[in-house]
Protein backbone atom coordinates (compact mmCIF):
# COMPACT_ATOMS: atom_id res chain seq x y z
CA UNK A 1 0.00 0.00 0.00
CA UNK A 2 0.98 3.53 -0.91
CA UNK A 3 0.41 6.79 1.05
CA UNK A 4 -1.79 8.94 -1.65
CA UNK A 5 -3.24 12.80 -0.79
CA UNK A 6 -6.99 12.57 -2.37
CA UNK A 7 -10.01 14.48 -1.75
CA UNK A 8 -13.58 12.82 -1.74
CA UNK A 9 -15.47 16.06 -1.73
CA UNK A 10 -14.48 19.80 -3.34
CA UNK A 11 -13.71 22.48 -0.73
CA UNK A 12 -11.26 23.88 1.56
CA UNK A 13 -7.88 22.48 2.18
CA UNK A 14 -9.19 20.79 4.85
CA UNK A 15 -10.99 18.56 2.26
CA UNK A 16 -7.60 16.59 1.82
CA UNK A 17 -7.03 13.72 3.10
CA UNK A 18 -3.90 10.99 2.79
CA UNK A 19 -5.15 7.21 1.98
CA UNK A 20 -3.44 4.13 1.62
CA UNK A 21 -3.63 2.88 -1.85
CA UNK A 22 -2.64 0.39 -4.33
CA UNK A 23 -1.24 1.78 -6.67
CA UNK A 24 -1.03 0.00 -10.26
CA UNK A 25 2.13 -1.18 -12.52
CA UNK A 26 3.43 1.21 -14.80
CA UNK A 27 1.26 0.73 -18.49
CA UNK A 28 3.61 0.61 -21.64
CA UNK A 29 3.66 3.85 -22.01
CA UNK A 30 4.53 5.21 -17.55
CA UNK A 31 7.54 5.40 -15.94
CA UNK A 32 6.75 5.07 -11.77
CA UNK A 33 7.94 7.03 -9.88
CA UNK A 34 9.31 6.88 -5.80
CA UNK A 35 8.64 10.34 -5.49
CA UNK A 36 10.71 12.83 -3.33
CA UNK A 37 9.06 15.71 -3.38
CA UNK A 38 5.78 17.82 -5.20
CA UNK A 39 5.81 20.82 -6.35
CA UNK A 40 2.86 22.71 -5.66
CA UNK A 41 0.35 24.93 -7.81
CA UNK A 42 -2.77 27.19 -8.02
CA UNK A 43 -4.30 24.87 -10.40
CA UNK A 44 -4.92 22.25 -8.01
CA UNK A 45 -6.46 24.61 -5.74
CA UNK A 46 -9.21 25.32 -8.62
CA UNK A 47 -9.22 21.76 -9.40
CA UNK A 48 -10.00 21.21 -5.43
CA UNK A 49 -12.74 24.08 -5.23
CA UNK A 50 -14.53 23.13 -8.46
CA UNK A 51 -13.11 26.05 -10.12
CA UNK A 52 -10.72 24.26 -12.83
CA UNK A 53 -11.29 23.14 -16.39
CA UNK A 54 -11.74 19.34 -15.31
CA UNK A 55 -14.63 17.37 -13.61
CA UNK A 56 -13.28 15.65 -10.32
CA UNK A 57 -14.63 11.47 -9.99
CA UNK A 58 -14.38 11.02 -6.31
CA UNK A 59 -11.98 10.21 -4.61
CA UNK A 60 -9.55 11.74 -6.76
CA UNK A 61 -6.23 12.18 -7.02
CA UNK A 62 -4.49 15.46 -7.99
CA UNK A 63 -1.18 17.64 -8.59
CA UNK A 64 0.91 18.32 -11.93
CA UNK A 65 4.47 18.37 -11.00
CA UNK A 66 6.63 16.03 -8.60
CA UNK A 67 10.50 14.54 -8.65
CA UNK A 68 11.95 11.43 -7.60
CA UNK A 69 13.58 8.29 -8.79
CA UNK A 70 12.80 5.75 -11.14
CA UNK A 71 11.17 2.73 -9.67
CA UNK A 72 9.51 0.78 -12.97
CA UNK A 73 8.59 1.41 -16.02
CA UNK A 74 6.27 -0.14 -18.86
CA UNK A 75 7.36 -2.25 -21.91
CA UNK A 76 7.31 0.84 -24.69
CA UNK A 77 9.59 3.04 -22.57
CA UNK A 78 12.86 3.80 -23.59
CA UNK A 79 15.69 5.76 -22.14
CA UNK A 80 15.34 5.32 -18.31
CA UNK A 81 17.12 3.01 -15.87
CA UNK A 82 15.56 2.22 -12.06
CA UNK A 83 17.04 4.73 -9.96
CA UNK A 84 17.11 7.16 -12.29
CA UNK A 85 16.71 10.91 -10.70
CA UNK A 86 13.62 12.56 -12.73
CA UNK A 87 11.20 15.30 -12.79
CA UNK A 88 7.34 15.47 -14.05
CA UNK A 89 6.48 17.96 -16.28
CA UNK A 90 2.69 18.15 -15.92
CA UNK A 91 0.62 15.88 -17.35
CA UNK A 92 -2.86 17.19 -19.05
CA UNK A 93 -4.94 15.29 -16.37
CA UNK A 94 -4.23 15.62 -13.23
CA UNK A 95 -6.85 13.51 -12.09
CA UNK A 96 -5.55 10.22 -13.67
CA UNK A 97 -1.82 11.32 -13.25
CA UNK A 98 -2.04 12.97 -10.41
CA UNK A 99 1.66 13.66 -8.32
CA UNK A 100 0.74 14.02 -4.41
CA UNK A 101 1.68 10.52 -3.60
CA UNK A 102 4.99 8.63 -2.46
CA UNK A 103 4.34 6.34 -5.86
CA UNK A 104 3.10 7.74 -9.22
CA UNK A 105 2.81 6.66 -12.34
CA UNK A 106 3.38 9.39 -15.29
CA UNK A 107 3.57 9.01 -19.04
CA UNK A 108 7.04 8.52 -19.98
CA UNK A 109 6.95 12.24 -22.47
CA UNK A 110 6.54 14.00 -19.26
CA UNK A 111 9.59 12.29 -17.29
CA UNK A 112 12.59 14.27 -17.41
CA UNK A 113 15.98 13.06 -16.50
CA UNK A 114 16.65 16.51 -14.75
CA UNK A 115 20.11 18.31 -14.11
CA UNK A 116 22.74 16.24 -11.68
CA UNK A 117 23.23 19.72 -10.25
CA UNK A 118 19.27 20.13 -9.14
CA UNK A 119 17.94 19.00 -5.89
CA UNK A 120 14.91 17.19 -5.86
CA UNK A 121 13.14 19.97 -4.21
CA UNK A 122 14.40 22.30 -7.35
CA UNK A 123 13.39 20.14 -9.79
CA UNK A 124 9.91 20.13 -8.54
CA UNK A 125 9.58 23.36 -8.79
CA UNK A 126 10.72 23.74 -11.86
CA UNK A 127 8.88 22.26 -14.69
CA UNK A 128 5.17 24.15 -14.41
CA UNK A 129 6.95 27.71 -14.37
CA UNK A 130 9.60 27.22 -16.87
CA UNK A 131 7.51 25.37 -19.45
CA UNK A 132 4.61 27.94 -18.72
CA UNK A 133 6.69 31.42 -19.07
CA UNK A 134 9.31 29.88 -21.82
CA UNK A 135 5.99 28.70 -24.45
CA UNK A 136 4.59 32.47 -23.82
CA UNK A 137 7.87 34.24 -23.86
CA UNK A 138 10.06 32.69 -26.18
CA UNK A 139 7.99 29.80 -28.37
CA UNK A 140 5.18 32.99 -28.71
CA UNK A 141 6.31 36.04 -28.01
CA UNK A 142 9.80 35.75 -29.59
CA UNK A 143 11.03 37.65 -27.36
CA UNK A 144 14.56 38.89 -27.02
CA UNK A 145 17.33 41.49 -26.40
CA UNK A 146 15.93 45.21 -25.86
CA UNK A 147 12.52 43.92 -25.64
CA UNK A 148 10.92 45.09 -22.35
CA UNK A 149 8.43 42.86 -20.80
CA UNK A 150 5.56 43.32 -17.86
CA UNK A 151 5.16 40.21 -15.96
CA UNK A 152 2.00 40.80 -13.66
CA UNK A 153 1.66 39.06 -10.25
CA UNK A 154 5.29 38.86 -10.76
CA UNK A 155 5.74 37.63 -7.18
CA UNK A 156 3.96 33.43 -8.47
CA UNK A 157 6.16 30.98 -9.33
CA UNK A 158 5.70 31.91 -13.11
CA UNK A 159 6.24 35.08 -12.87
CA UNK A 160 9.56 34.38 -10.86
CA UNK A 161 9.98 32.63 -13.57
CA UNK A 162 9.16 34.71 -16.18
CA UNK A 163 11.85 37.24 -14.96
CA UNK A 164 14.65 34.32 -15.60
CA UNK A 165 13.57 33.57 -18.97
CA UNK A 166 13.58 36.93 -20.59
CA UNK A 167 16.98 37.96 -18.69
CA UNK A 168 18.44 34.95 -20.04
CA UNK A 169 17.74 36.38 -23.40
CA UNK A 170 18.68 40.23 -22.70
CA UNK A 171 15.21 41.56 -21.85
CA UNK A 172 13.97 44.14 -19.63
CA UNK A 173 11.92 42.93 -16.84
CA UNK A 174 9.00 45.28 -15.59
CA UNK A 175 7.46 43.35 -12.43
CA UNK A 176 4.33 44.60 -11.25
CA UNK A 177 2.87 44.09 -7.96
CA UNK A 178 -0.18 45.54 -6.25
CA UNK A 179 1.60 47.26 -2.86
CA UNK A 180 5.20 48.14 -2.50
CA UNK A 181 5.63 45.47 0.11
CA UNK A 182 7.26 42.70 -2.17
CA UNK A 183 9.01 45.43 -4.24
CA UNK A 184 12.71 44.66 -2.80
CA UNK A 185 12.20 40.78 -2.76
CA UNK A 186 10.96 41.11 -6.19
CA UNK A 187 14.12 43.07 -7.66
CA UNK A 188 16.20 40.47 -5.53
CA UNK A 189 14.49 38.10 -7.90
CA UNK A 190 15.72 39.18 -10.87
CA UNK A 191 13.01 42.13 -11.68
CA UNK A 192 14.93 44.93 -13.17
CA UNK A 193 12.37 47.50 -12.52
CA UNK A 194 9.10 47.36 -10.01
CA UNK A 195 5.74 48.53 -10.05
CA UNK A 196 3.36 48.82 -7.65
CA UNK A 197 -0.22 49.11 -9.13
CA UNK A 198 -1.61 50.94 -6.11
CA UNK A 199 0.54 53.20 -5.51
CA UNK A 200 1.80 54.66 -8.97
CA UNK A 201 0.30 55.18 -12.42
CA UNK A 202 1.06 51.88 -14.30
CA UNK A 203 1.06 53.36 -18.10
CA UNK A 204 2.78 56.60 -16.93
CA UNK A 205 5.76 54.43 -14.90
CA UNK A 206 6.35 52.00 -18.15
CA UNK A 207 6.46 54.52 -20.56
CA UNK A 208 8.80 56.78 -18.29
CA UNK A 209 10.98 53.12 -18.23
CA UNK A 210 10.55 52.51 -22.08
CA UNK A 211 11.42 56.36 -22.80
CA UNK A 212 8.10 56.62 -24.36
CA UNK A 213 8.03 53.29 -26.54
CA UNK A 214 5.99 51.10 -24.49
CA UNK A 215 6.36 47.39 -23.77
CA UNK A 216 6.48 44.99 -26.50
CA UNK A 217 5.17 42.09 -24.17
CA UNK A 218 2.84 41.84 -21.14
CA UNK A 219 2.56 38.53 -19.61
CA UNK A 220 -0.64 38.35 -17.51
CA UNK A 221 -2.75 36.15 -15.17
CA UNK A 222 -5.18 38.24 -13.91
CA UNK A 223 -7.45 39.55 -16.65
CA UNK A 224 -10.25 41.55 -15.66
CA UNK A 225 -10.38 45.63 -15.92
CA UNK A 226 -6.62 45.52 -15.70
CA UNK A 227 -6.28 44.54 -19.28
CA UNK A 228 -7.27 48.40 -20.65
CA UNK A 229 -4.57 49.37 -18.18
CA UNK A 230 -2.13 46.93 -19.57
CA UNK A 231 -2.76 47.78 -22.59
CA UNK A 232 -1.96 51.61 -22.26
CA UNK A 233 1.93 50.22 -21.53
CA UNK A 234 2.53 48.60 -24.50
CA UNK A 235 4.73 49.68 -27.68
CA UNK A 236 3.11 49.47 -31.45
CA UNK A 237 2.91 45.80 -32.74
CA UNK A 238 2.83 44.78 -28.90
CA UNK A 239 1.39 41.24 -27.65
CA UNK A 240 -0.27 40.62 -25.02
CA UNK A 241 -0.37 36.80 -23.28
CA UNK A 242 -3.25 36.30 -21.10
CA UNK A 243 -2.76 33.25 -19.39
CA UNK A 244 -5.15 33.28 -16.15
CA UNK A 245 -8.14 34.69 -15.16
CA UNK A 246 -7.88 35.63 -11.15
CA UNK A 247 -10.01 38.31 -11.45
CA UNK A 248 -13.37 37.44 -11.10
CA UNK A 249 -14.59 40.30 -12.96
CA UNK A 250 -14.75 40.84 -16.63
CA UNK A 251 -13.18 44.21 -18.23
CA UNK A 252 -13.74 46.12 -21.02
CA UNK A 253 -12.22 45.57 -24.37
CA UNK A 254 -9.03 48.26 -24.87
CA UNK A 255 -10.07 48.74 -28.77
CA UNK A 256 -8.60 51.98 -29.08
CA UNK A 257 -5.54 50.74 -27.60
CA UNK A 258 -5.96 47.57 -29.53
CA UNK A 259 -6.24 49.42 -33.16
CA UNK A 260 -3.96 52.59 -32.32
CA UNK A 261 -1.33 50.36 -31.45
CA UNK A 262 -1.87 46.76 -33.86
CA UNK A 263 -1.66 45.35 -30.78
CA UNK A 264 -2.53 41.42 -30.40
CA UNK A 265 -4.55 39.75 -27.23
CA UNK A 266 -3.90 35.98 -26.73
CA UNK A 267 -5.12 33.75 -24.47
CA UNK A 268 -2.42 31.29 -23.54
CA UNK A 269 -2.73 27.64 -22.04
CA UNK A 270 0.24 25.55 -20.94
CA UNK A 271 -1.37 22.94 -22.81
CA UNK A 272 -0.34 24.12 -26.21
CA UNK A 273 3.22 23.61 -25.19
CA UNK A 274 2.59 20.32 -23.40
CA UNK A 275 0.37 18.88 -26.60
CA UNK A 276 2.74 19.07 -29.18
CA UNK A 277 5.74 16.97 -29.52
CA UNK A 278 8.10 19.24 -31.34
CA UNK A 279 7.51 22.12 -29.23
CA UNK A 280 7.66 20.29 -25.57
CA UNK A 281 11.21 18.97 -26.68
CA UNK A 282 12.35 22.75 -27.71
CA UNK A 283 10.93 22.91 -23.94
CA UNK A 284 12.87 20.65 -22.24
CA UNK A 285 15.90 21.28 -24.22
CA UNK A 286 15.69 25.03 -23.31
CA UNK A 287 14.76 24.62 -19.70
CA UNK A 288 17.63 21.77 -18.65
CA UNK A 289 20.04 23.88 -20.18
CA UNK A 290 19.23 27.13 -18.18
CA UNK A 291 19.09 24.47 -15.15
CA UNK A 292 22.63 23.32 -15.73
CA UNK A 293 24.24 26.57 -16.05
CA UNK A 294 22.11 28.28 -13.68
CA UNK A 295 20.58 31.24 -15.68
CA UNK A 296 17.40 29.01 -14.33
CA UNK A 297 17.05 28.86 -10.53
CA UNK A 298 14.27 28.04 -9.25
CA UNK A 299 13.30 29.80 -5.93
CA UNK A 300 11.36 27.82 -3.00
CA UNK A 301 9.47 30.19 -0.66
CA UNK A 302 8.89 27.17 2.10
CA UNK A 303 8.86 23.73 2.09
CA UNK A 304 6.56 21.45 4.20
CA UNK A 305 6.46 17.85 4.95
CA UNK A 306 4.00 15.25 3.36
CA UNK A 307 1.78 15.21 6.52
CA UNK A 308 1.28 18.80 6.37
CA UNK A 309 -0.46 19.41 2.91
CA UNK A 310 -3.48 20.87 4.02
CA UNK A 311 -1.12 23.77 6.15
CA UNK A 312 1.01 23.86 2.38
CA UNK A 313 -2.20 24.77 0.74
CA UNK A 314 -3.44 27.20 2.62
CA UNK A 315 0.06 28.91 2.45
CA UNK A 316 -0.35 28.62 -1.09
CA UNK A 317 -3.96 30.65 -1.06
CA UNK A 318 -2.50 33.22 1.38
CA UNK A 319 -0.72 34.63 -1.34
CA UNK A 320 2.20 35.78 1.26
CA UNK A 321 5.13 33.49 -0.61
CA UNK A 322 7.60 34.45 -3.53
CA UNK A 323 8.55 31.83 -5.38
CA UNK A 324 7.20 28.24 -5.15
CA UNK A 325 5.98 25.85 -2.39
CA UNK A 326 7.27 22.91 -2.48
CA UNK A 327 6.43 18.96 -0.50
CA UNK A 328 8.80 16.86 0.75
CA UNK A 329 8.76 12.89 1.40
């Protein structure tokens, strides 16, 4: 029997519960894995709370990312030895692949045979952040040297993340935040300039940083009546990648700002990096070479044991953390 975190009902954190299951042999396609530790993300609070894009079937299993050691794998699977150190990069369901448990099985294109130089904690926090700021930033946006880029909620995971990816290709990061609290912690980060929404004139501060041009990317999760705003800071021919929706409210749409400017508004899902073969390998390939050399660092705001999941979670929701929360085993 195997010690697995499921919920049998959506709610709270205090919803989740740890089981003793058996859990299967790898199919032809899965690699199991003895995992270490899980790297934990907003999505499986949604998931949890009946706010995500996917139906739960109770009990149910959940979490994207995790890293650990090889313990079996399936007939098709190529490439791997038992013992092997690896990484998940999530899976598009977390429900049938899900990571909070000390054994998982995980399709074999979504095992990585991470960086010798990684922890285990690092490496799961590393896969959901990279994969999700590299396929806006670089597969999408194209972005490179004397770009300038806003990364809102810059103090998540991704956005920490975010910040990494476009200095390792000679952008200019603009981190906004709502208060001036994080502002320090932020720029510690990697955030070459810092805004705080509250407290200053967004367009007014990014165009006084851009000398008037604007910024060529904005790379948002929130959505909502800060879009217009957003849109006031970026350069002719800008893009904007929306790729959350935590505002609850819906904004207007910026169509002066859209046709003054050519701009372009895209919604962005992981899953369009994660989907296609080609472009998860430019991915990886991207992402465990920043690992190796560190331009890529991933940075843990707190760690927790196993037994405390329900206290990791509702760090998670208190939005206090920069960086990522990660599980240990």
């Amino acid at each position: 029997m195997t010690r697995v975190i499921r919920f049998h009902e959506y709610g709270e954190p205090d919803v989740l519960r740890i089981d003793d299951v058996e859990v299967s042999q790898p199919s032809a396609d899965e690699i199991q894995i003895a995992v270490r530790a899980i790297g934990l993300n907003r999505a499986e609070v949604m998931f949890r709370r009946h706010a995500y894009l996917q139906e739960a079937v109770f009990p149910s299993t959940l979490g994207y990312e995790a890293a650990g050691t090889v313990r079996a794998f399936g007939a098709g699977v190529g490439g791997f030895a038992e013992g092997d150190a690896v990484s998940v990069i999530p899976t598009l369901d977390m429900a049938r692949w899900g990571t909070y448990g000390e054994v998982v099985n995980i399709p074999a294109r979504h095992v990585v045979k991470h960086p010798e130089n990684l922890s285990f904690e690092q490496a799961a926090a590393s896969w959901m952040q990279y994969v999700t700021a590299w396929g806006a930033l670089i597969e999408q946006a194209r972005l490179s040297t004397k770009d300038f880029v806003v990364v809102s909620a810059a103090s998540s995971s991704v956005g920490i993340a975010a910040f990494q990816i476009a200095r390792s290709v000679g952008a200019t990061v603009i981190a906004t935040t709502r208060t001036s609290a994080k502002a320090e912690a932020l720029r510690d980060a990697g955030a070459h300039h810092v805004i705080a929404t509250a407290e200053e004139d967004l367009p007014a501060r990014v165009m006084e940083i851009t000398e008037g041009k604007g910024a060529r990317v904005v790379f948002d999760p929130i959505g909502g009546p800060a879009i217009a705003q957003l849109a006031d800071c970026m350069s002719v021919g800008g893009i904007l990648l929306e790729y959350g929706a935590l505002s609850a409210d819906e904004g207007p749409f910026p169509q002066f700002a859209v046709l003054g400017k050519s701009l372009t508004l895209k919604g962005y899902l992981y899953t369009e990096i994660v989907s296609d073969n080609a472009i998860l390998d430019r991915a990886k390939a991207f992402i465990n070479d920043g690992l190796r050399s560190g331009a890529l660092d991933p940075l843990i705001a707190r760690t927790f044991a196993f037994e405390q999941i329900q206290e990791a979670t509702r760090f998670l929701e208190s939005n206090e953390q920069i960086g990522k929360i990660v599980v240990t085993l």
